[in-house]
C-alpha atoms as a PDB file:
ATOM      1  CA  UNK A   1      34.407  72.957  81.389  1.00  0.00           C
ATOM      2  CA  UNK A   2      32.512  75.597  79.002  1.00  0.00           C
ATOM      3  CA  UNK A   3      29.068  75.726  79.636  1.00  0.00           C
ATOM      4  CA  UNK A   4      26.204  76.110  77.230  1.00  0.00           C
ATOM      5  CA  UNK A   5      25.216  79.392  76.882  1.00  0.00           C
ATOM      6  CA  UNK A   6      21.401  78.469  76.733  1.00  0.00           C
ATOM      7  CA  UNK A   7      20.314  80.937  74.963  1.00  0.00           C
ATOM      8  CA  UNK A   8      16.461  81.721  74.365  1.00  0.00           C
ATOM      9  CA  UNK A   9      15.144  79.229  71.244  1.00  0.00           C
ATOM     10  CA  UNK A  10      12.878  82.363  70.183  1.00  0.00           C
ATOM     11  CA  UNK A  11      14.643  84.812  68.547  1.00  0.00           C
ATOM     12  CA  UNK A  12      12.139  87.288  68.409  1.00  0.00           C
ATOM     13  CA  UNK A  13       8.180  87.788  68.601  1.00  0.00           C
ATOM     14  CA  UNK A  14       5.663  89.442  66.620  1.00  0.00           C
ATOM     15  CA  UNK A  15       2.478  89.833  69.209  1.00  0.00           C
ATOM     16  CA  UNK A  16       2.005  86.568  70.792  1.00  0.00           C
ATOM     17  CA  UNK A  17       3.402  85.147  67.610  1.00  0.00           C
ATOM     18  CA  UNK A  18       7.246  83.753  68.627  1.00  0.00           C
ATOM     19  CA  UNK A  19       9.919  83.143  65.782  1.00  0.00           C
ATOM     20  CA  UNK A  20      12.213  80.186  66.998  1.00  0.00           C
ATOM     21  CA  UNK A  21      15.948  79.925  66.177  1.00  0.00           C
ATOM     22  CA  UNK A  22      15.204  76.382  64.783  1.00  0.00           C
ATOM     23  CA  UNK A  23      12.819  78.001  62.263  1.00  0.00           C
ATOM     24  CA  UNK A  24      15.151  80.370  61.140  1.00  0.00           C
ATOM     25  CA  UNK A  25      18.279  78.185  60.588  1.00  0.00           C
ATOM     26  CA  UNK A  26      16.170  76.160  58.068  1.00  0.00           C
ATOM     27  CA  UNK A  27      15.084  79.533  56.349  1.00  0.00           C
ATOM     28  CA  UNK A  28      18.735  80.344  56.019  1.00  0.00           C
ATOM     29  CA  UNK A  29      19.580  76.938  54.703  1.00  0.00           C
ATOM     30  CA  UNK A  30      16.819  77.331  52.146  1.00  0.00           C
ATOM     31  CA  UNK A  31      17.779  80.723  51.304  1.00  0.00           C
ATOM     32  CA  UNK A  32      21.366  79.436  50.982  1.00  0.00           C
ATOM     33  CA  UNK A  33      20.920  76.997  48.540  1.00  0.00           C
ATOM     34  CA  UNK A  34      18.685  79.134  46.320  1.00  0.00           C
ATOM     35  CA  UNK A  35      21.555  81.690  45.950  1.00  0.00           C
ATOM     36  CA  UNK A  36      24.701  79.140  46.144  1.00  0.00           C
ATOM     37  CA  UNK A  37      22.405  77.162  43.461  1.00  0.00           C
ATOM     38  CA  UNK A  38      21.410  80.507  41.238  1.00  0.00           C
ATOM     39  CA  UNK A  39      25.489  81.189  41.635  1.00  0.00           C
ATOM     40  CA  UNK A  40      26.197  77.498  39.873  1.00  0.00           C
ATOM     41  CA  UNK A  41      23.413  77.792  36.707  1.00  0.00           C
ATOM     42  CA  UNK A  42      25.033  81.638  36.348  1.00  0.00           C
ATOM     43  CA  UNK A  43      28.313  80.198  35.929  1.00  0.00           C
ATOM     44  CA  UNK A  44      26.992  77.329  33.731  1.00  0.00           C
ATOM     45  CA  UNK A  45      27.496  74.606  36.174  1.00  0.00           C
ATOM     46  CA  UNK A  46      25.648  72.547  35.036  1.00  0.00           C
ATOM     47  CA  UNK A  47      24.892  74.040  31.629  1.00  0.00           C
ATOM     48  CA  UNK A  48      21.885  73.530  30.579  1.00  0.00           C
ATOM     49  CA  UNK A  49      19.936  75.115  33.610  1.00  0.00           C
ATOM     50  CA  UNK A  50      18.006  77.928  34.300  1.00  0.00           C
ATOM     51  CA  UNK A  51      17.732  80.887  37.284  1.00  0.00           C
ATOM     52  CA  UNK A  52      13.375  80.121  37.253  1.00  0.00           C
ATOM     53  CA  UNK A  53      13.544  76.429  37.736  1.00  0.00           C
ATOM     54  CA  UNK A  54      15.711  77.012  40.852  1.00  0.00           C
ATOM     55  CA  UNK A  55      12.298  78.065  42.280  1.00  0.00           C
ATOM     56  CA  UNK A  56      10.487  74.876  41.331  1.00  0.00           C
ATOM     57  CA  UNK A  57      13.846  72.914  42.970  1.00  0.00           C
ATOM     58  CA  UNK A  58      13.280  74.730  46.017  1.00  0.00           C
ATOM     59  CA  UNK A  59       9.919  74.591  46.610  1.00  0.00           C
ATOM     60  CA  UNK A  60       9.790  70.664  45.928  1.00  0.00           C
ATOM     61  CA  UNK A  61      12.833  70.194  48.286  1.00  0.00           C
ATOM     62  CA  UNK A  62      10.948  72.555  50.994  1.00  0.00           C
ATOM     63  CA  UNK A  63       8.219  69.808  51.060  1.00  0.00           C
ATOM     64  CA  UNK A  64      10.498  66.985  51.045  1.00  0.00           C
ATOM     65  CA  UNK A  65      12.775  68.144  53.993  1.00  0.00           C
ATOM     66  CA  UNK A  66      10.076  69.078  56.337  1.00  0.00           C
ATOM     67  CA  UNK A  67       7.427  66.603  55.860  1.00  0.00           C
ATOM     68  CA  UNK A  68      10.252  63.521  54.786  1.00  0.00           C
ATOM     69  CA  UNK A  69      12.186  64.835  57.970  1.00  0.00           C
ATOM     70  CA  UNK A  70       9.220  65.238  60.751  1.00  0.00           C
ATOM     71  CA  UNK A  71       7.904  61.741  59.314  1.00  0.00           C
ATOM     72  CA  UNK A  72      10.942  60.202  59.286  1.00  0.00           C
ATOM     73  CA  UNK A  73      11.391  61.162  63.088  1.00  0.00           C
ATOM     74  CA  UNK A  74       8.280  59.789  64.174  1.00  0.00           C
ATOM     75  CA  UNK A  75       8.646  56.517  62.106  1.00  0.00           C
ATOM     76  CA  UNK A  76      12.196  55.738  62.822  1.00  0.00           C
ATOM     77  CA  UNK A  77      11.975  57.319  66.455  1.00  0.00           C
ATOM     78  CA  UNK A  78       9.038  57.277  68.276  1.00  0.00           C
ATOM     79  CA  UNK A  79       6.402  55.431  66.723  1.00  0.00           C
ATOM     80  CA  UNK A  80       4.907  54.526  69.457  1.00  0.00           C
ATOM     81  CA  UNK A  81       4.416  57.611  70.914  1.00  0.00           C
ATOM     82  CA  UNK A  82       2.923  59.651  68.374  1.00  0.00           C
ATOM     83  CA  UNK A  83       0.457  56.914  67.301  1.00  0.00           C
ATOM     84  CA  UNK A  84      -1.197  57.758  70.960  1.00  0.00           C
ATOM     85  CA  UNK A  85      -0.732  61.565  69.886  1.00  0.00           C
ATOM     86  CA  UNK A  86      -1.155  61.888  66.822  1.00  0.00           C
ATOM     87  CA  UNK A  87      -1.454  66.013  66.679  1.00  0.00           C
ATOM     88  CA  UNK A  88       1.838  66.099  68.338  1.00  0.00           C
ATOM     89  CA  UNK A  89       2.882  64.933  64.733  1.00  0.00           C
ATOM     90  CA  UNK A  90       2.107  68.706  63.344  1.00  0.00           C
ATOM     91  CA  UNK A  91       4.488  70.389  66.427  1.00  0.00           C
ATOM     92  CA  UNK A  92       7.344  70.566  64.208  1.00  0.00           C
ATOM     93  CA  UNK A  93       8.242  74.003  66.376  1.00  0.00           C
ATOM     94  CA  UNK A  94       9.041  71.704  69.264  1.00  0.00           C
ATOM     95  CA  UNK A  95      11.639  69.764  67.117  1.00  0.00           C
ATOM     96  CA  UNK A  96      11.860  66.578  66.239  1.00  0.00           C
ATOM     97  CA  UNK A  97      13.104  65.982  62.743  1.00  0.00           C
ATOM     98  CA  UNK A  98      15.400  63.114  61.063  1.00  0.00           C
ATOM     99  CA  UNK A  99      17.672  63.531  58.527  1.00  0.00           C
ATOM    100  CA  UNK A 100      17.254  60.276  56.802  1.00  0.00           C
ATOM    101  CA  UNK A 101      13.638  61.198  56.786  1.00  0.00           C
ATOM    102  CA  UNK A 102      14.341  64.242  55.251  1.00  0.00           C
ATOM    103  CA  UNK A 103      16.859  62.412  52.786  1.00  0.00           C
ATOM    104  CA  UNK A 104      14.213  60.451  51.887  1.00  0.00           C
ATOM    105  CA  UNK A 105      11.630  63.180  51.644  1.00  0.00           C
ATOM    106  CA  UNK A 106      14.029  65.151  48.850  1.00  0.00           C
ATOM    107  CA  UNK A 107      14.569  62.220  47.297  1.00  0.00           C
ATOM    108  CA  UNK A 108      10.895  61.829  45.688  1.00  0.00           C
ATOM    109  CA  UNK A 109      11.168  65.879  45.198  1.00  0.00           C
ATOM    110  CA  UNK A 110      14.161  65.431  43.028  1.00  0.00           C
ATOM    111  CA  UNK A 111      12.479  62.193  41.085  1.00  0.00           C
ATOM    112  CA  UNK A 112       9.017  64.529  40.740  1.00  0.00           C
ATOM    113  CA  UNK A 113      11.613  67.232  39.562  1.00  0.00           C
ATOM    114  CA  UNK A 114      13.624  65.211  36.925  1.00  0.00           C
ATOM    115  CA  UNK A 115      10.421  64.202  35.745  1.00  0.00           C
ATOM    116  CA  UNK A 116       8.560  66.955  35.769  1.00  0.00           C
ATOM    117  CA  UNK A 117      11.590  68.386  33.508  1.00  0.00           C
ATOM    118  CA  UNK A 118      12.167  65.616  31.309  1.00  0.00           C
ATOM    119  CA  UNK A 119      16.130  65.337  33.020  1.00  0.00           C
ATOM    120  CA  UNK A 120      17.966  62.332  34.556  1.00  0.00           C
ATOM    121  CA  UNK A 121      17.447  61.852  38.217  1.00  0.00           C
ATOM    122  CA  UNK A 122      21.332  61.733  38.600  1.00  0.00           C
ATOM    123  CA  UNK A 123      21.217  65.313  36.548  1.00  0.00           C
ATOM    124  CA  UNK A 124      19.517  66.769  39.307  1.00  0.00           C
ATOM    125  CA  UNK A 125      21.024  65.071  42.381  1.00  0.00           C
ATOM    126  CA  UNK A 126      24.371  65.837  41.378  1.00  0.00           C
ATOM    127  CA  UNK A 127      23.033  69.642  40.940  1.00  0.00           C
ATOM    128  CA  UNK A 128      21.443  69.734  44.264  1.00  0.00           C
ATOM    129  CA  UNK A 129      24.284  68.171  46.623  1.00  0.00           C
ATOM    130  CA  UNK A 130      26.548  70.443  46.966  1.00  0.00           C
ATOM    131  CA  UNK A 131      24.069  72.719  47.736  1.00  0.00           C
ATOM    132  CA  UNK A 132      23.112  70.443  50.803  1.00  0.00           C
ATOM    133  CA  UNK A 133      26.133  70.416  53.354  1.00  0.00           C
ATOM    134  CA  UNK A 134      25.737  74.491  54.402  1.00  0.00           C
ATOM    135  CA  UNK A 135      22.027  73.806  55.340  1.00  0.00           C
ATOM    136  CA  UNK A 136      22.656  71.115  57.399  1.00  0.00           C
ATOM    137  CA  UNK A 137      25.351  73.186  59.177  1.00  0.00           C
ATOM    138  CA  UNK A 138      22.600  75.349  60.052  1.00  0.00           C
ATOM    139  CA  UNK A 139      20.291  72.401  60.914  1.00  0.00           C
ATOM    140  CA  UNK A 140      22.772  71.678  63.806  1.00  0.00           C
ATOM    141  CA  UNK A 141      23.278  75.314  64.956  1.00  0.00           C
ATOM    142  CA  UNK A 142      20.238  75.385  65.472  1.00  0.00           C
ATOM    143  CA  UNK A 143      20.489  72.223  67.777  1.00  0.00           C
ATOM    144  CA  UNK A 144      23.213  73.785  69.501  1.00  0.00           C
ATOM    145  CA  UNK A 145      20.703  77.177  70.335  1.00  0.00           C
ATOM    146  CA  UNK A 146      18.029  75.034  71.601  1.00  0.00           C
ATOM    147  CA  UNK A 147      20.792  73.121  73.632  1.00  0.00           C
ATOM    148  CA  UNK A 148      19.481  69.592  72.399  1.00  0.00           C
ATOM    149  CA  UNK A 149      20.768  66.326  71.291  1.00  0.00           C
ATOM    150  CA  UNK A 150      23.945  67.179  73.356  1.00  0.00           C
ATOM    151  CA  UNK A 151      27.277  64.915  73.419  1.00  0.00           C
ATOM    152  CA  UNK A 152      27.867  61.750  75.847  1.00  0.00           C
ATOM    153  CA  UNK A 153      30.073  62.556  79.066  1.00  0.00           C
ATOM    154  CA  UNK A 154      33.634  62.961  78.379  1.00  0.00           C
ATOM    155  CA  UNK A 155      36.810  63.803  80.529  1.00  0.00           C
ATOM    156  CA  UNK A 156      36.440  67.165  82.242  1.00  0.00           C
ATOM    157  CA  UNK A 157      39.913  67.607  81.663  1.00  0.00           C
ATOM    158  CA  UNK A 158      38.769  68.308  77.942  1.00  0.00           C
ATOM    159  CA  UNK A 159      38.858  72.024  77.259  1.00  0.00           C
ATOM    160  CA  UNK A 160      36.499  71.482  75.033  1.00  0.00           C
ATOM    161  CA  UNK A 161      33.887  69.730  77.214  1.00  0.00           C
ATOM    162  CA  UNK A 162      30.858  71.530  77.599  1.00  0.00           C
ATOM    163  CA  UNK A 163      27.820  71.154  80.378  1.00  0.00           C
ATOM    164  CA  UNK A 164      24.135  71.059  79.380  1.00  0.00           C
ATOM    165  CA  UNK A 165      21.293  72.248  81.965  1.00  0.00           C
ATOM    166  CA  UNK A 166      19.316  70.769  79.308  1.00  0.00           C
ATOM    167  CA  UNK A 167      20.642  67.286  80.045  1.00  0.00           C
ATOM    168  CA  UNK A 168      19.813  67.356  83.489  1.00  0.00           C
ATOM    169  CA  UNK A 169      17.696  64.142  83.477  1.00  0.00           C
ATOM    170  CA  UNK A 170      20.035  62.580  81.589  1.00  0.00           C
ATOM    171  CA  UNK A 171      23.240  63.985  84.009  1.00  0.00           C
ATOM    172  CA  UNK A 172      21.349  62.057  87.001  1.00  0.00           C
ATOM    173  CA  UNK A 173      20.866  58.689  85.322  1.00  0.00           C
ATOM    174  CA  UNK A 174      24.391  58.542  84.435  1.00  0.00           C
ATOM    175  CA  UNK A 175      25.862  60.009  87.905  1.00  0.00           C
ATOM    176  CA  UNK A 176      23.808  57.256  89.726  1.00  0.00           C
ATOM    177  CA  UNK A 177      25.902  54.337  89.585  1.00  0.00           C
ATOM    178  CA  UNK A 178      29.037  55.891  88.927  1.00  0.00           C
ATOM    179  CA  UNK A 179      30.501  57.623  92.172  1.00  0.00           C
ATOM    180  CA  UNK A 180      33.076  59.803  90.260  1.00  0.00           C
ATOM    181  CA  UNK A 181      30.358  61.394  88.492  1.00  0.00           C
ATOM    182  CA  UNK A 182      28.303  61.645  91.051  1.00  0.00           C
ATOM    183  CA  UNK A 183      30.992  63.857  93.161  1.00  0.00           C
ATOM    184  CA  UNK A 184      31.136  65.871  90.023  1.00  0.00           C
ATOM    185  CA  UNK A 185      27.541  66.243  89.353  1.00  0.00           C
ATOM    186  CA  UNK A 186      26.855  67.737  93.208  1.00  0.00           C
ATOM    187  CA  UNK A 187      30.049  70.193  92.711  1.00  0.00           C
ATOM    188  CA  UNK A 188      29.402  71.615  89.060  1.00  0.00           C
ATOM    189  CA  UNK A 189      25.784  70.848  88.998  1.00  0.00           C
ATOM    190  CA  UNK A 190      26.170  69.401  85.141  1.00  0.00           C
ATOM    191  CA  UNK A 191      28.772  66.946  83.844  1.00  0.00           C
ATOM    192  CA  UNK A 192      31.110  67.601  80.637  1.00  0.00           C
ATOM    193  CA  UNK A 193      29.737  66.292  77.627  1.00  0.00           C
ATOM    194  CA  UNK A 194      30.978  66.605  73.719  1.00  0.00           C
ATOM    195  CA  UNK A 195      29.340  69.609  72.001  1.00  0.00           C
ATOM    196  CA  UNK A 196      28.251  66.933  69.229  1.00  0.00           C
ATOM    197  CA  UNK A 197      25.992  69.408  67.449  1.00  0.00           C
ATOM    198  CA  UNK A 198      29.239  71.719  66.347  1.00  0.00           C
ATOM    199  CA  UNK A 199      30.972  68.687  65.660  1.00  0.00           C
ATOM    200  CA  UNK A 200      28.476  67.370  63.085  1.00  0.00           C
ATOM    201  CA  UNK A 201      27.806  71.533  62.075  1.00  0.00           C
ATOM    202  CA  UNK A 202      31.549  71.086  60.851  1.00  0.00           C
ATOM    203  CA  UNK A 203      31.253  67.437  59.591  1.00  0.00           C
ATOM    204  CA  UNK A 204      28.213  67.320  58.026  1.00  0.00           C
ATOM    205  CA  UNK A 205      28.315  70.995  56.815  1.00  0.00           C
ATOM    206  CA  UNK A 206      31.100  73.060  56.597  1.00  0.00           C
ATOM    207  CA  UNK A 207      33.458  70.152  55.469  1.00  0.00           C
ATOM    208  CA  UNK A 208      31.312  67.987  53.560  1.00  0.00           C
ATOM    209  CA  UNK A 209      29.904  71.349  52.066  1.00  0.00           C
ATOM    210  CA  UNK A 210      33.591  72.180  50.662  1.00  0.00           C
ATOM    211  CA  UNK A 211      34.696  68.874  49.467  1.00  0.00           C
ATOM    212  CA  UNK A 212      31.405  68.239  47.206  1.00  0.00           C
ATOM    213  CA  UNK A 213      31.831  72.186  45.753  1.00  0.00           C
ATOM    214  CA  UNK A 214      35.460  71.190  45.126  1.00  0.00           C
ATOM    215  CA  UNK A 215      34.687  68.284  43.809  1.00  0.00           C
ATOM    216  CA  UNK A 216      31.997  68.878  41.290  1.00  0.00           C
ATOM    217  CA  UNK A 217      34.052  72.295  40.095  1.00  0.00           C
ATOM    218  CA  UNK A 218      35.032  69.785  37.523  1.00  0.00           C
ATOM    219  CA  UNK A 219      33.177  67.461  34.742  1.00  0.00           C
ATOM    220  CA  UNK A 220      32.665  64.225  36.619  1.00  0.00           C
ATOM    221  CA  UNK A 221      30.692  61.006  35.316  1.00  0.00           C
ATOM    222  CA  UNK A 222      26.851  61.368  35.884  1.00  0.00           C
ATOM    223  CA  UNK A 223      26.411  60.287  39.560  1.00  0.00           C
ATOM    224  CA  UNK A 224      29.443  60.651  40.896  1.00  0.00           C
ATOM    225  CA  UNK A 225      28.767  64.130  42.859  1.00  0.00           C
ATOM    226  CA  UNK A 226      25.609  62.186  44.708  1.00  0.00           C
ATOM    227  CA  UNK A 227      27.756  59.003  45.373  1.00  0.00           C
ATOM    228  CA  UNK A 228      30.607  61.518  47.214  1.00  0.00           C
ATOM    229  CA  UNK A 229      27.596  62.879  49.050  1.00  0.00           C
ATOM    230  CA  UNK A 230      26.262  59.943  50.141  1.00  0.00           C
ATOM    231  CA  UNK A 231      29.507  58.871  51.442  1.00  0.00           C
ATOM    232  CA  UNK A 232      30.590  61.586  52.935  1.00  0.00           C
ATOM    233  CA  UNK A 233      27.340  62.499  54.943  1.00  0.00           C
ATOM    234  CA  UNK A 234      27.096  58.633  55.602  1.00  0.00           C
ATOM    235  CA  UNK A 235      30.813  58.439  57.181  1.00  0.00           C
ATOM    236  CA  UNK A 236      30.889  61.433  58.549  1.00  0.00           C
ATOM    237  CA  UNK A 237      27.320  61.194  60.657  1.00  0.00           C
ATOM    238  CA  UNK A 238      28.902  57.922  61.749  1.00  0.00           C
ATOM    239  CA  UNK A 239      32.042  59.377  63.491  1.00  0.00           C
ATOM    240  CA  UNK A 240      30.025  61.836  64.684  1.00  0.00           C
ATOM    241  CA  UNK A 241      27.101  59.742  66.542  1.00  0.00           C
ATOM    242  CA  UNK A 242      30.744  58.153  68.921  1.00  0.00           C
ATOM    243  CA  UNK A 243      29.975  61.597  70.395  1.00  0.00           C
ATOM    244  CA  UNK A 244      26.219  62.132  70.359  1.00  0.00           C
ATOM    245  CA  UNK A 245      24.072  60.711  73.257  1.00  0.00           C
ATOM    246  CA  UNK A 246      21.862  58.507  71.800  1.00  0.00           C
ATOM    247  CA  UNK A 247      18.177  58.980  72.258  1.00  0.00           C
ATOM    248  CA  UNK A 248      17.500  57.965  75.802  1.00  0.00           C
ATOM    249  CA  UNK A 249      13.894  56.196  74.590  1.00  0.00           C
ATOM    250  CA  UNK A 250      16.429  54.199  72.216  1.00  0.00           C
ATOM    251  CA  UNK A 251      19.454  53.787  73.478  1.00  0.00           C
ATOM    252  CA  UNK A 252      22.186  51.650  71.780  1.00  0.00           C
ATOM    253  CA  UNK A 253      20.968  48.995  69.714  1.00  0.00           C
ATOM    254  CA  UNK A 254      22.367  46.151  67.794  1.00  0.00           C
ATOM    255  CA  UNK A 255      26.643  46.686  67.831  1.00  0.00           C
ATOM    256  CA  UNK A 256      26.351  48.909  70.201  1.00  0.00           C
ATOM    257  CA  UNK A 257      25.511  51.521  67.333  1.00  0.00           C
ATOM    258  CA  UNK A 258      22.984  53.832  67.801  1.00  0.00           C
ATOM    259  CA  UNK A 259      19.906  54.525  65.501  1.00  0.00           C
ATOM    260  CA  UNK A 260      21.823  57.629  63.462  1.00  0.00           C
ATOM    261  CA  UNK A 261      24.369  55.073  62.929  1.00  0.00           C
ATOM    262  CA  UNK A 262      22.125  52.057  61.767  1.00  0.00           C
ATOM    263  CA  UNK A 263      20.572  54.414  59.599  1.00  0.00           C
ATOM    264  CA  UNK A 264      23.840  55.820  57.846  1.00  0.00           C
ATOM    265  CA  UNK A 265      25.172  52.490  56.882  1.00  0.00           C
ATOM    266  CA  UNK A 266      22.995  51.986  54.037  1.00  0.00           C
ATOM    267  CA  UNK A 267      23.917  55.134  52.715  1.00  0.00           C
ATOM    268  CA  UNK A 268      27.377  54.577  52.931  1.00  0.00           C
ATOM    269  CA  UNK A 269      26.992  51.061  51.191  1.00  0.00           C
ATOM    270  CA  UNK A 270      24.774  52.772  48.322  1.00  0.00           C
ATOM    271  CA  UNK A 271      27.763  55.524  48.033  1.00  0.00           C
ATOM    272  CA  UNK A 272      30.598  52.930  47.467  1.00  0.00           C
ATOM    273  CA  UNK A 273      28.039  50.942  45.230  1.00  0.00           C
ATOM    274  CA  UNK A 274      27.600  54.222  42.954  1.00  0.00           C
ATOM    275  CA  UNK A 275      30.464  55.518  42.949  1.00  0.00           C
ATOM    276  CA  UNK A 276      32.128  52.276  41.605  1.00  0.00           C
ATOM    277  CA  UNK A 277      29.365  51.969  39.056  1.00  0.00           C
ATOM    278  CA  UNK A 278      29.269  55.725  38.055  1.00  0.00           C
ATOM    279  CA  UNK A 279      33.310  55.701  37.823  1.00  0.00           C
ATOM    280  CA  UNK A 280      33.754  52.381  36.032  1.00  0.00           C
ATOM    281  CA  UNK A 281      30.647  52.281  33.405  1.00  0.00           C
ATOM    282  CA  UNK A 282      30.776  53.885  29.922  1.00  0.00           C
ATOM    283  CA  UNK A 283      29.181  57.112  30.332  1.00  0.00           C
ATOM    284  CA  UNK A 284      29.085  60.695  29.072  1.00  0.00           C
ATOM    285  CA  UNK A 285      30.734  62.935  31.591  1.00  0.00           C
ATOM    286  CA  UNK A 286      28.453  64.900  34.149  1.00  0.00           C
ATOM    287  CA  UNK A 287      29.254  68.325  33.818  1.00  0.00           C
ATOM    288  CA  UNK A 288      27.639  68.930  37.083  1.00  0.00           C
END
């Protein structure tokens, strides 16, 4: 069994001022798709673009992840807490942030964007995801660093598994009515658990990040990139939540599915839906 390396979520501190990990893999995500995105309108893909309004993109989509994201955690999440706290809801330092919020949250920066600039929305989405995957990837590294939202328990005779101090809490309420684990927990201190923040780093990111440049290399019909994107993200966050604790103030709901889960469906119903439309309707071709 590996075991997490828990390293120290600030990377470094000015004064008493302390830069977190977290922080910094969303600046490199940003960064990222500023350059991968000035790299596409150099190139002329999409023609039609230009280097300045990459700045615009960016600072819109800036908004839209972090407030979309931290609001979409404490709606979807914990409601119930954060209406009794309500300046926790500015912590964002402390984590806390949902993708679907964050979805959400870009999606009314790329709709101020497109019409702000006089484009189709599906111009701009199918711009902007490809550009997505590689910040997510970075997203969940940055999980990994602050060793949170680790894996469920899995065989320790997985090379692969990997033990959380973090998940102490969580070790105990599972050891208690299971003796096996319980022998475990008292000899290794931490059970084995999937590493489900790499696995969706690879999922989400790297491979979802080379299938959507791959695929929009070429002219496809406007809205075809963002259906691909929501599919993939969609299907692959579902695999990946089989290996992600769920929330312990959540649990598994309805289906045994778990809120990342419930939450993905739509977006995998909304992919097939546009894709099928985008592919099968008379349109001009998306050069994006």
């Amino acid at each position: 069994m590996l075991i997490h390396p828990q390293l120290n979520p600030v990377a470094f501190s000015i004064g008493s001022f302390g830069v977190h990990w977290y922080g910094l893999m969303y600046l490199f995500g940003f960064m990222l798709f500023l350059l991968l995105g000035r790299m596409r309108i150099r190139k002329g893909n999409p023609p039609g673009w230009k280097v300045e309004e990459m700045d615009d993109l960016l600072f819109y989509g800036v908004l839209g992840v972090i407030l979309g994201g931290r609001l979409g955690y404490v709606l979807f999440y914990k409601p119930g807490f954060y209406l009794s706290h309500p300046l926790d809801i500015l912590k964002v330092w402390e984590g806390g942030m949902s993708f679907h919020g964050g979805f959400l949250g870009v999606l009314f920066a790329m709709i101020w964007f497109a019409r702000k600039t006089n484009r189709r929305f599906f111009e701009v989405a199918d711009f902007v995801a490809p550009l997505v995957p590689i910040g997510l990837a970075f997203g969940r590294l940055g999980n990994f660093i602050n060793g949170e939202l680790w894996g469920r328990v899995t065989a320790p005779t997985n090379f692969w598994a990997m033990g959380f101090p973090s998940a102490r809490a969580e070790d105990l309420r599972v050891a208690a009515d299971n003796p096996q684990w319980q022998a475990w927990l008292s000899q290794y201190g931490m059970l084995p658990r999937h590493a489900s923040q790499l696995y969706e780093m690879v999922l989400e990111g790297i491979v979802l990040f080379a299938l959507l440049w791959w695929y929009s290399a070429k002219p496809r019909h406007r809205g075809q990139v963002s259906a691909l994107f929501l599919l993939g993200y969609g299907g692959f966050r579902f695999i990946a939540e089989f290996a992600r604790e769920p929330d312990d103030f959540l649990g598994l709901l309805a289906g045994q599915l778990s809120m990342g889960q419930w939450l993905s469906l739509p977006m995998i119903i909304a992919g097939a839906v546009l894709l099928w439309l985008a592919s099968n309707r008379p349109a001009e071709p998306n050069p994006s």
